[in-house]
Each structure stands twice: as structure tokens, then as C-alpha cells.
Protein backbone atom coordinates (compact mmCIF):
# COMPACT_ATOMS: atom_id res chain seq x y z
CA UNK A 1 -113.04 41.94 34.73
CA UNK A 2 -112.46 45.22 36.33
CA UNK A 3 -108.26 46.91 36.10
CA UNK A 4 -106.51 49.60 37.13
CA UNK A 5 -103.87 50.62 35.68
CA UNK A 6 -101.54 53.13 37.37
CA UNK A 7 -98.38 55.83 35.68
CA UNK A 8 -96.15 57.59 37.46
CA UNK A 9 -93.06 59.74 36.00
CA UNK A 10 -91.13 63.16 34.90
CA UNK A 11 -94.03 64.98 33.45
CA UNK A 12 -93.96 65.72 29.62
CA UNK A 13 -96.67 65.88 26.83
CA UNK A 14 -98.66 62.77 25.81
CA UNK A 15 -97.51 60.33 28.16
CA UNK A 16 -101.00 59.06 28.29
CA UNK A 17 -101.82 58.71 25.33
CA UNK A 18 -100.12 55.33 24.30
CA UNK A 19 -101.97 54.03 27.37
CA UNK A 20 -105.38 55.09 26.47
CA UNK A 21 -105.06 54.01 22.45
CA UNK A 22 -104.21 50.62 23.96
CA UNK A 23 -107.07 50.10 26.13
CA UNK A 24 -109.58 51.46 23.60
CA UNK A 25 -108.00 49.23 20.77
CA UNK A 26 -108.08 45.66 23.13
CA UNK A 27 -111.86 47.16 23.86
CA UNK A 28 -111.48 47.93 27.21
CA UNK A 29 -114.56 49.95 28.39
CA UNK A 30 -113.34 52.24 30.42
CA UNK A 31 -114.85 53.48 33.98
CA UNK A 32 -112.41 56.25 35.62
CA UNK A 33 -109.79 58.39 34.66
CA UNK A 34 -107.78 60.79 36.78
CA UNK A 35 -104.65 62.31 35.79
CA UNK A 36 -102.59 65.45 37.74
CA UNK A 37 -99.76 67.38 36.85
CA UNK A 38 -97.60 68.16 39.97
CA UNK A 39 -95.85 71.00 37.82
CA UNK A 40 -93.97 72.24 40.99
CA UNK A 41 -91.97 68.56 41.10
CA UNK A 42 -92.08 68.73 37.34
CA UNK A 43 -94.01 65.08 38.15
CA UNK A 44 -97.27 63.05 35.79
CA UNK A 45 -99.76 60.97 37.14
CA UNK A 46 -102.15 58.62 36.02
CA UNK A 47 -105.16 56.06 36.84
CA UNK A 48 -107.34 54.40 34.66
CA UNK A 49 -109.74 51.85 35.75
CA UNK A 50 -111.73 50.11 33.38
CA UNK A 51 -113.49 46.67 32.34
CA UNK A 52 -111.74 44.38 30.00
CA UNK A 53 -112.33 40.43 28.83
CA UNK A 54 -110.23 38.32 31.30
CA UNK A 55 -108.28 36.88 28.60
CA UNK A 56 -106.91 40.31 27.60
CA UNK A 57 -105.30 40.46 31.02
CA UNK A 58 -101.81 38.95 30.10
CA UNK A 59 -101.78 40.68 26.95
CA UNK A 60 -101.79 43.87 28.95
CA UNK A 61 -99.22 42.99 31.29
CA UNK A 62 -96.62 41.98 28.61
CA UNK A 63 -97.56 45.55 26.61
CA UNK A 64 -97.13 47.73 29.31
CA UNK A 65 -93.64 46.98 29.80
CA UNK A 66 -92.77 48.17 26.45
CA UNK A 67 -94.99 51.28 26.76
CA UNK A 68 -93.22 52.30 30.22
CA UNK A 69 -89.74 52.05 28.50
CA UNK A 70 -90.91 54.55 25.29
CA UNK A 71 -92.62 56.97 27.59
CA UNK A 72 -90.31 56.61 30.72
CA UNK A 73 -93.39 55.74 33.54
CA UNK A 74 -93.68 53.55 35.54
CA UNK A 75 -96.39 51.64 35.10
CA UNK A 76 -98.54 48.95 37.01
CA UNK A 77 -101.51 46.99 36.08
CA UNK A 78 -103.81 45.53 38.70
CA UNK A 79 -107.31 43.69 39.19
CA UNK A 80 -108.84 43.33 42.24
CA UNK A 81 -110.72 40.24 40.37
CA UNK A 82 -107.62 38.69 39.77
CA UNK A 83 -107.13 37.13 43.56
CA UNK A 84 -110.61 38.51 44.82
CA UNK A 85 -110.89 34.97 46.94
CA UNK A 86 -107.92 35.57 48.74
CA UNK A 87 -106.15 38.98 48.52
CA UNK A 88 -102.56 39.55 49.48
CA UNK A 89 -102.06 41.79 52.05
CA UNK A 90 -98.74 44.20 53.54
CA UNK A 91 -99.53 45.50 57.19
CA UNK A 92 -96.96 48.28 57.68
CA UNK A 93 -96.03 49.15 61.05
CA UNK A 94 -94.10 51.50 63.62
CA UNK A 95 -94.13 51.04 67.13
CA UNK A 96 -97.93 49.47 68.34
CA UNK A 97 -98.72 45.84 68.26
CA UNK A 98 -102.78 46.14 68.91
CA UNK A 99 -103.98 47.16 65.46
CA UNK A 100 -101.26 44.79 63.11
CA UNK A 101 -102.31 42.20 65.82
CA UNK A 102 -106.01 42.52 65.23
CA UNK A 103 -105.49 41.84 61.60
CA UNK A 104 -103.59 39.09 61.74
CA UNK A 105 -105.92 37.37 64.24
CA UNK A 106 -108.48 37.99 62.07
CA UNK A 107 -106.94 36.65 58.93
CA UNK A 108 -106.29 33.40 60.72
CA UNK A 109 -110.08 33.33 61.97
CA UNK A 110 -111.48 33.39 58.84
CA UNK A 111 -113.10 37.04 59.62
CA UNK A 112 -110.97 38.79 56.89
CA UNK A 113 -110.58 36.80 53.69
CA UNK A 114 -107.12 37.57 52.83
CA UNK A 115 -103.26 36.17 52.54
CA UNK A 116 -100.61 38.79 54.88
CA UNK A 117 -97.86 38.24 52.85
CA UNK A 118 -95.40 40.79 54.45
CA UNK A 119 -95.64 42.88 57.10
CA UNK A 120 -93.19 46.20 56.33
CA UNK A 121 -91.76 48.62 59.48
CA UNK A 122 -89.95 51.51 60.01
CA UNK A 123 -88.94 50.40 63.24
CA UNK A 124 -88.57 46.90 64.11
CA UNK A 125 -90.99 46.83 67.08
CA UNK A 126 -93.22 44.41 65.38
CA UNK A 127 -90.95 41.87 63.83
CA UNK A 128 -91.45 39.75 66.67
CA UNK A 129 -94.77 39.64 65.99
CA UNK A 130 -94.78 39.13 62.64
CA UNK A 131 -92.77 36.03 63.38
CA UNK A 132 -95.01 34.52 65.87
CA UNK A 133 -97.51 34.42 63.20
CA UNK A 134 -95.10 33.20 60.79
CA UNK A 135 -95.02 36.36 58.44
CA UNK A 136 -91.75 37.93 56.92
CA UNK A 137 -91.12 41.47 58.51
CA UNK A 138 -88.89 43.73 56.16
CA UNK A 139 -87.46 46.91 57.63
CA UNK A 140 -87.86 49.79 55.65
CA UNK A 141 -86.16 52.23 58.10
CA UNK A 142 -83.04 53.84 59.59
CA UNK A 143 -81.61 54.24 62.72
CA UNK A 144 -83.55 56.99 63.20
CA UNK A 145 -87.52 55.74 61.86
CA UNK A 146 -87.48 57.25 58.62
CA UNK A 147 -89.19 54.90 55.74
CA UNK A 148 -86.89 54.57 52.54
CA UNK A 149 -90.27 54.82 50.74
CA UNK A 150 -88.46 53.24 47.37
CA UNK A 151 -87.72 50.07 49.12
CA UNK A 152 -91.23 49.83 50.15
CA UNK A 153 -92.40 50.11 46.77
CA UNK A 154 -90.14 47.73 45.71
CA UNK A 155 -91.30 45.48 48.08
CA UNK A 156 -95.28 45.54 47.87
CA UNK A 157 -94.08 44.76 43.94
CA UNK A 158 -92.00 41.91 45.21
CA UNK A 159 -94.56 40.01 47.30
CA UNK A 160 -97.35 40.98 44.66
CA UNK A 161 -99.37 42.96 47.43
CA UNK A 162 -103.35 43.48 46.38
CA UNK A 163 -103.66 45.94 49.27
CA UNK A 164 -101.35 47.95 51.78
CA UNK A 165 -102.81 47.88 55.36
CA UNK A 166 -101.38 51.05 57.47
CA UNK A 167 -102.34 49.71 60.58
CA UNK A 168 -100.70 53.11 62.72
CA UNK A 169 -97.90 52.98 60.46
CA UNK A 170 -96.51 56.54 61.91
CA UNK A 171 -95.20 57.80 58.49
CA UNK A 172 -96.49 60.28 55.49
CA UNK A 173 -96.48 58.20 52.23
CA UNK A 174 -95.49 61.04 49.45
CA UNK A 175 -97.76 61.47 46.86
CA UNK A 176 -95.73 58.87 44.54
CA UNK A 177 -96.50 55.80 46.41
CA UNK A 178 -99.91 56.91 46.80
CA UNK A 179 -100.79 57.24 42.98
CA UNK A 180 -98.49 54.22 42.04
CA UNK A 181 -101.03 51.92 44.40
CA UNK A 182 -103.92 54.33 43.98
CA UNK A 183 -107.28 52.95 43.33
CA UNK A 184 -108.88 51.77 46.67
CA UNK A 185 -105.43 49.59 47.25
CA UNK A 186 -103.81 51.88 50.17
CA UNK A 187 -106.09 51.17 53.74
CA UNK A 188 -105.62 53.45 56.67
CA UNK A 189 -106.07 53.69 60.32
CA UNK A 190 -106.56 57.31 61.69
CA UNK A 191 -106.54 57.16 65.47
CA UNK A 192 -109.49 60.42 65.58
CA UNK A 193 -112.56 60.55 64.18
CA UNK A 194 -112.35 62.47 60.41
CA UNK A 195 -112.93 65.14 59.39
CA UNK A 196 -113.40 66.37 62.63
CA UNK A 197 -109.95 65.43 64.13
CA UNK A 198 -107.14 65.07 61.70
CA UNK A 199 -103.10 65.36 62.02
CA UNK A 200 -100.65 63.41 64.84
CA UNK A 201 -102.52 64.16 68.30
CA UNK A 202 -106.49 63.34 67.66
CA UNK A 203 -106.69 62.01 71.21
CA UNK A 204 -105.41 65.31 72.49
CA UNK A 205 -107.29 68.22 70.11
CA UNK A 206 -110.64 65.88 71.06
CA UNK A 207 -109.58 65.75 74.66
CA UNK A 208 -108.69 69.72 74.61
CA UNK A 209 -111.94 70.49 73.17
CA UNK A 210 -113.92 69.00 76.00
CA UNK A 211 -115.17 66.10 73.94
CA UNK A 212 -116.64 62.72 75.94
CA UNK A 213 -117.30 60.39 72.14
CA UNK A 214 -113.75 59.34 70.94
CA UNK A 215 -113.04 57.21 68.15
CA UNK A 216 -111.22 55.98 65.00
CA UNK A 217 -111.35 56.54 61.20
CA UNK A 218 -110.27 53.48 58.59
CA UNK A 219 -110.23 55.02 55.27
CA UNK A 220 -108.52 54.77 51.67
CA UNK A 221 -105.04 56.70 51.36
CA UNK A 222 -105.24 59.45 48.67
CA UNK A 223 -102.23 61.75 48.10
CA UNK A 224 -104.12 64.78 50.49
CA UNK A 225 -103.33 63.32 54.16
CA UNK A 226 -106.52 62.94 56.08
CA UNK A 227 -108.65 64.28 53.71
CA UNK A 228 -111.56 62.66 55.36
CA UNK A 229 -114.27 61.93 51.88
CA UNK A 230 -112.95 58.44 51.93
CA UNK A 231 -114.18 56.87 54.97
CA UNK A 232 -114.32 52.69 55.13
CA UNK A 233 -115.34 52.57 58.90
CA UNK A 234 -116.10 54.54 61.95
CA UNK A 235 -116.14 53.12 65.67
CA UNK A 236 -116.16 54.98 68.53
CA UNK A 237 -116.71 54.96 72.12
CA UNK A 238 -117.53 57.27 75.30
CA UNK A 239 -116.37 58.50 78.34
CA UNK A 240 -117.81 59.96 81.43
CA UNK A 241 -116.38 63.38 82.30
CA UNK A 242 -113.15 63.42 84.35
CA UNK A 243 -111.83 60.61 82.60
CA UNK A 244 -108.21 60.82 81.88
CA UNK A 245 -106.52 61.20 78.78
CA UNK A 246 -103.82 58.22 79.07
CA UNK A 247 -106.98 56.21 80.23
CA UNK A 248 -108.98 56.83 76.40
CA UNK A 249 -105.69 56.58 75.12
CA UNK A 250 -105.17 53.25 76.28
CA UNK A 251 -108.84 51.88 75.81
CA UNK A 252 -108.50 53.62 72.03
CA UNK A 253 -105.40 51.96 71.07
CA UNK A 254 -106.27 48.54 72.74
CA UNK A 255 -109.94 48.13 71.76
CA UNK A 256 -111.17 50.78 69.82
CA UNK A 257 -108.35 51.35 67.07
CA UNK A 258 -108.03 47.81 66.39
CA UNK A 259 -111.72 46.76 65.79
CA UNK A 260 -112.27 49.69 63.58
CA UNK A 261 -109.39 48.63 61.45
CA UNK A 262 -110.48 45.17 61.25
CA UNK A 263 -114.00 46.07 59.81
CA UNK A 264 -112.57 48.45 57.41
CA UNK A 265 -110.09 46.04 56.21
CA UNK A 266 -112.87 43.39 55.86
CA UNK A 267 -114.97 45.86 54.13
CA UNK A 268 -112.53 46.54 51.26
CA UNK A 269 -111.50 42.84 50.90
CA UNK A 270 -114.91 41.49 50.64
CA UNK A 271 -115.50 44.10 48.14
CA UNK A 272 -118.57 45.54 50.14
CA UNK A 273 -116.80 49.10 49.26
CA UNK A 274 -114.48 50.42 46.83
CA UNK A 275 -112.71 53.46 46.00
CA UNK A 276 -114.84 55.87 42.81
CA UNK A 277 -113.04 59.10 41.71
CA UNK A 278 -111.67 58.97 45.69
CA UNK A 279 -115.10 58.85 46.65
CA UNK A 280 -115.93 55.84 48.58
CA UNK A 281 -119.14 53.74 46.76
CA UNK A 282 -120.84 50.92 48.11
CA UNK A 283 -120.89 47.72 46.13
CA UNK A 284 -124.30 46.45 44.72
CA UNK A 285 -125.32 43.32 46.15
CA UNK A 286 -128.93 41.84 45.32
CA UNK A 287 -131.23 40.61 47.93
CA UNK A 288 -131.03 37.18 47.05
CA UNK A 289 -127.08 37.13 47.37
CA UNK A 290 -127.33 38.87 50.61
CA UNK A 291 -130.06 36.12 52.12
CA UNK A 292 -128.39 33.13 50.32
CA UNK A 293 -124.97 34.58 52.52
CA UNK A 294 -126.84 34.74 55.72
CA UNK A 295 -126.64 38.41 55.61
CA UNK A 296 -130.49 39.01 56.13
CA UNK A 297 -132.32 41.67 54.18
CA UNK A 298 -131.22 44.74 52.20
């Protein structure tokens, strides 16, 4: 079965090192390994995905405990095999209903084959919604929107999360969250086309430069915001010249935004894509497994 295994902590010498002689002595065969040092916040960080017996699993999860508290990381191990029928997934929110809607419809369809466990907010806009479809909402802000970004890791560890949706979740995750969920497990909605449009105001810089095709990016979260080489899903749509902005503002965020995020989501949870050295592979599938899912040909 395929795991990731994720460390995060004060940098110092050898902190990997315990991690790798484990793997390599349970005979893990090992796929990916990526490790920075951010020396300017004096901070070490780690993934390692690799391919281990099943059985092995629980073994790892009871020794990594042990190894965390001698080298002082934190460490998670995760396998996307582990729930693969049904993953469990946090939508995180700020202010728009449309996109965490979408999901959530398509959950309960059958579209997306996946649990929403929690749905987290800096702002409590959505927690009615999130109750009308029977979901806990946690608030993870202040008075004034900003996330406490510890609570939310705390809480994708407390409702076992598989993957964290960002469904126009108006914050920056810092680089910390990012690595401790790294691995294909952080999902975002960019409301402009990447790499073309990046930052807060892709409606307007697309608008501004005279453009009539508008559209919207899903893509894995890596610790560089935006940096556009892991696309899931692009959708976009046009405009005839003349049109004005709040009008592809509102038929982006209504139609546009929310689709995109939905076929991106579906993507990653039916395991048609995953994350590779933060380059975005597709899965191999066989012909026969395509035809025998009604798929057609290759």
C-alpha cells in the first residue's frame, strides 16, 4: 500500500535519519523524498512517500510516536489506500456559499466519493450551511477573520481528515500546515486561470488586460502560493466585449468556480491524479478497467 509520511520541526542535524532507517528496515520501498531547510525560521521539513505491506501499517503508526518524541517533529503517517472508498473530507471556508455548496451537493449525489466530516471557517458565514447539510462547522477565526492556523491543524487531526478542500477559503496557509498535510492532501480553488492570473483580484488583472475567456484553477496546495505546476482542473467561460465586470464576477463565482472545484475534487478522490515531487501525474488505468467502468476507451 502506498504512505506518506510527513516531519515538521526546529531544524537540527539528522532528524531524518531515524525515519528513513525505519522504513528501509520494515522494507518499505520507497517512491519520493523531499526535504527543505527553511534556515531563515531555523525550521526542517520532511515527506516520504513510499510502498509498504499493509500489515506494516500499525506498526508504523505506534513507532512514529516514539521517534517524534527523540527527535522533537512532529510527525504524521498517512495512506490514501487506507479509506480510498470513502475519503474524509474538511471544506474550509470564508465568506461564499457557491463553491462549499457545490461540494456538498455533490457528495450527497454520489458524484464525489467522499465523507465531509467538518467543514472549518474563518468567518462563520457558512455555518448555516454546514448545518443544513448536517456537517459540524468549527470556527477557526477572530473577530477580525484571521485563521488560528494551530487549531486548524489540530482539527483536520481530530476528525482524521484524508484531504483539506479550500473551497475560496480567503486565507494564506504558512508553509507549516502545508508540509504537515503535504502530499496531494491540500485541494485548492483559485478564482483565475494559473499561471496566467495569480494573487487576490484574478477577475480584475484579466478584466484590466482586456481579456473576454475567464476562468478557474483547482490545484494541489504547495508551500509557494499559486505556483501554478500543480493544476487538477481548468474550466472556463467567455464573454462578449462590453460585458461588465460584477456581471463575470457573478457568473464566475455562481457557475464557473463551483463546477471547476467539483471536478478537481472528484479527480483527486477517485485517484485519477495525484501529487509526484509537486508535479501533478495522472494515474494509470488499463483499458479494460476503464470499459468495465463505463468510461469508454483510453
Amino acid at each position: 500500500m502506498e504512505v506518506v509520511i510527513t516531519a515538521l520541526g526546529p531544524d537540527n542535524v539528522g532528524l531524518a535519519d531515524p525515519i528513513i532507517h525505519c522504513l528501509t528496515g520494515q522494507g518499505a520501498r520507497i517512491e519520493e523524498i523531499q526535504m527543505y531547510d527553511h534556515d531563515e525560521e531555523q525550521l526542517f521539513a520532511m515527506l516520504c512517500r513510499f510502498e509498504i505491506e499493509p500489515q506494516k501499517l500499525g506498526f508504523l503508526r505506534a513507532i512514529m510516536p516514539q521517534i517524534a518524541a527523540h527527535t522533537g517533529l512532529a510527525i504524521r503517517v498517512w495512506s490514501p489506500d487506507q479509506r480510498e472508498a470513502k475519503p474524509r473530507l474538511a471544506i474550509c471556508t470564508t465568506y461564499l456559499e457557491e463553491t462549499p455548496r457545490a461540494v456538498l451537493e455533490a457528495v450527497s449525489q454520489g458524484r464525489i466519493a467522499a465523507d465531509v466530516a467538518v467543514i472549518l471557517g474563518n468567518r462563520k458565514k457558512c455555518a448555516p450551511l454546514a448545518a443544513q447539510y448536517g456537517v459540524p462547522f468549527e470556527w477557526i477565526g477572530d473577530g477580525d477573520g484571521h485563521a488560528d492556523d494551530a487549531k486548524m491543524v489540530r482539527l483536520l487531526d481530530q476528525y482524521d481528515i484524508d484531504y483539506v478542500v479550500l473551497a475560496r477559503y480567503m486565507r494564506v496557509l504558512p508553509a507549516s500546515t502545508c508540509w504537515q498535510f503535504a502530499g496531494g492532501r491540500i485541494i485548492n480553488l483559485h478564482h483565475g486561470l494559473l499561471p496566467g492570473f495569480p494573487g487576490f483580484r484574478p477577475y480584475h488583472d484579466a478584466h484590466a488586460a482586456r481579456m473576454l475567456s475567464f476562468g478557474a484553477t483547482c490545484h494541489f496546495i504547495i508551500p509557494e502560493l499559486d505556483a501554478g505546476n500543480q493544476i487538477i482542473h481548468q474550466r472556463t467561460y467567455s464573454v462578449v466585449p462590453g460585458t461588465p465586470l460584477s456581471e463575470i464576477i457573478a457568473r464566475g463565482e455562481e457557475e464557473n468556480e463551483p463546477e471547476c472545484l467539483v471536478e478537481g475534487v472528484r479527480r483527486v478522490v477517485a485517484r485519477e491524479v495525484r501529487l509526484h515531487f509537486h508535479r501533478v501525474i495522472a494515474r494509470r488505468v488499463d483499458r479494460a478497467t476503464l470499459l468495465a467502468d463505463g468510461r469508454g476507451e483510453v
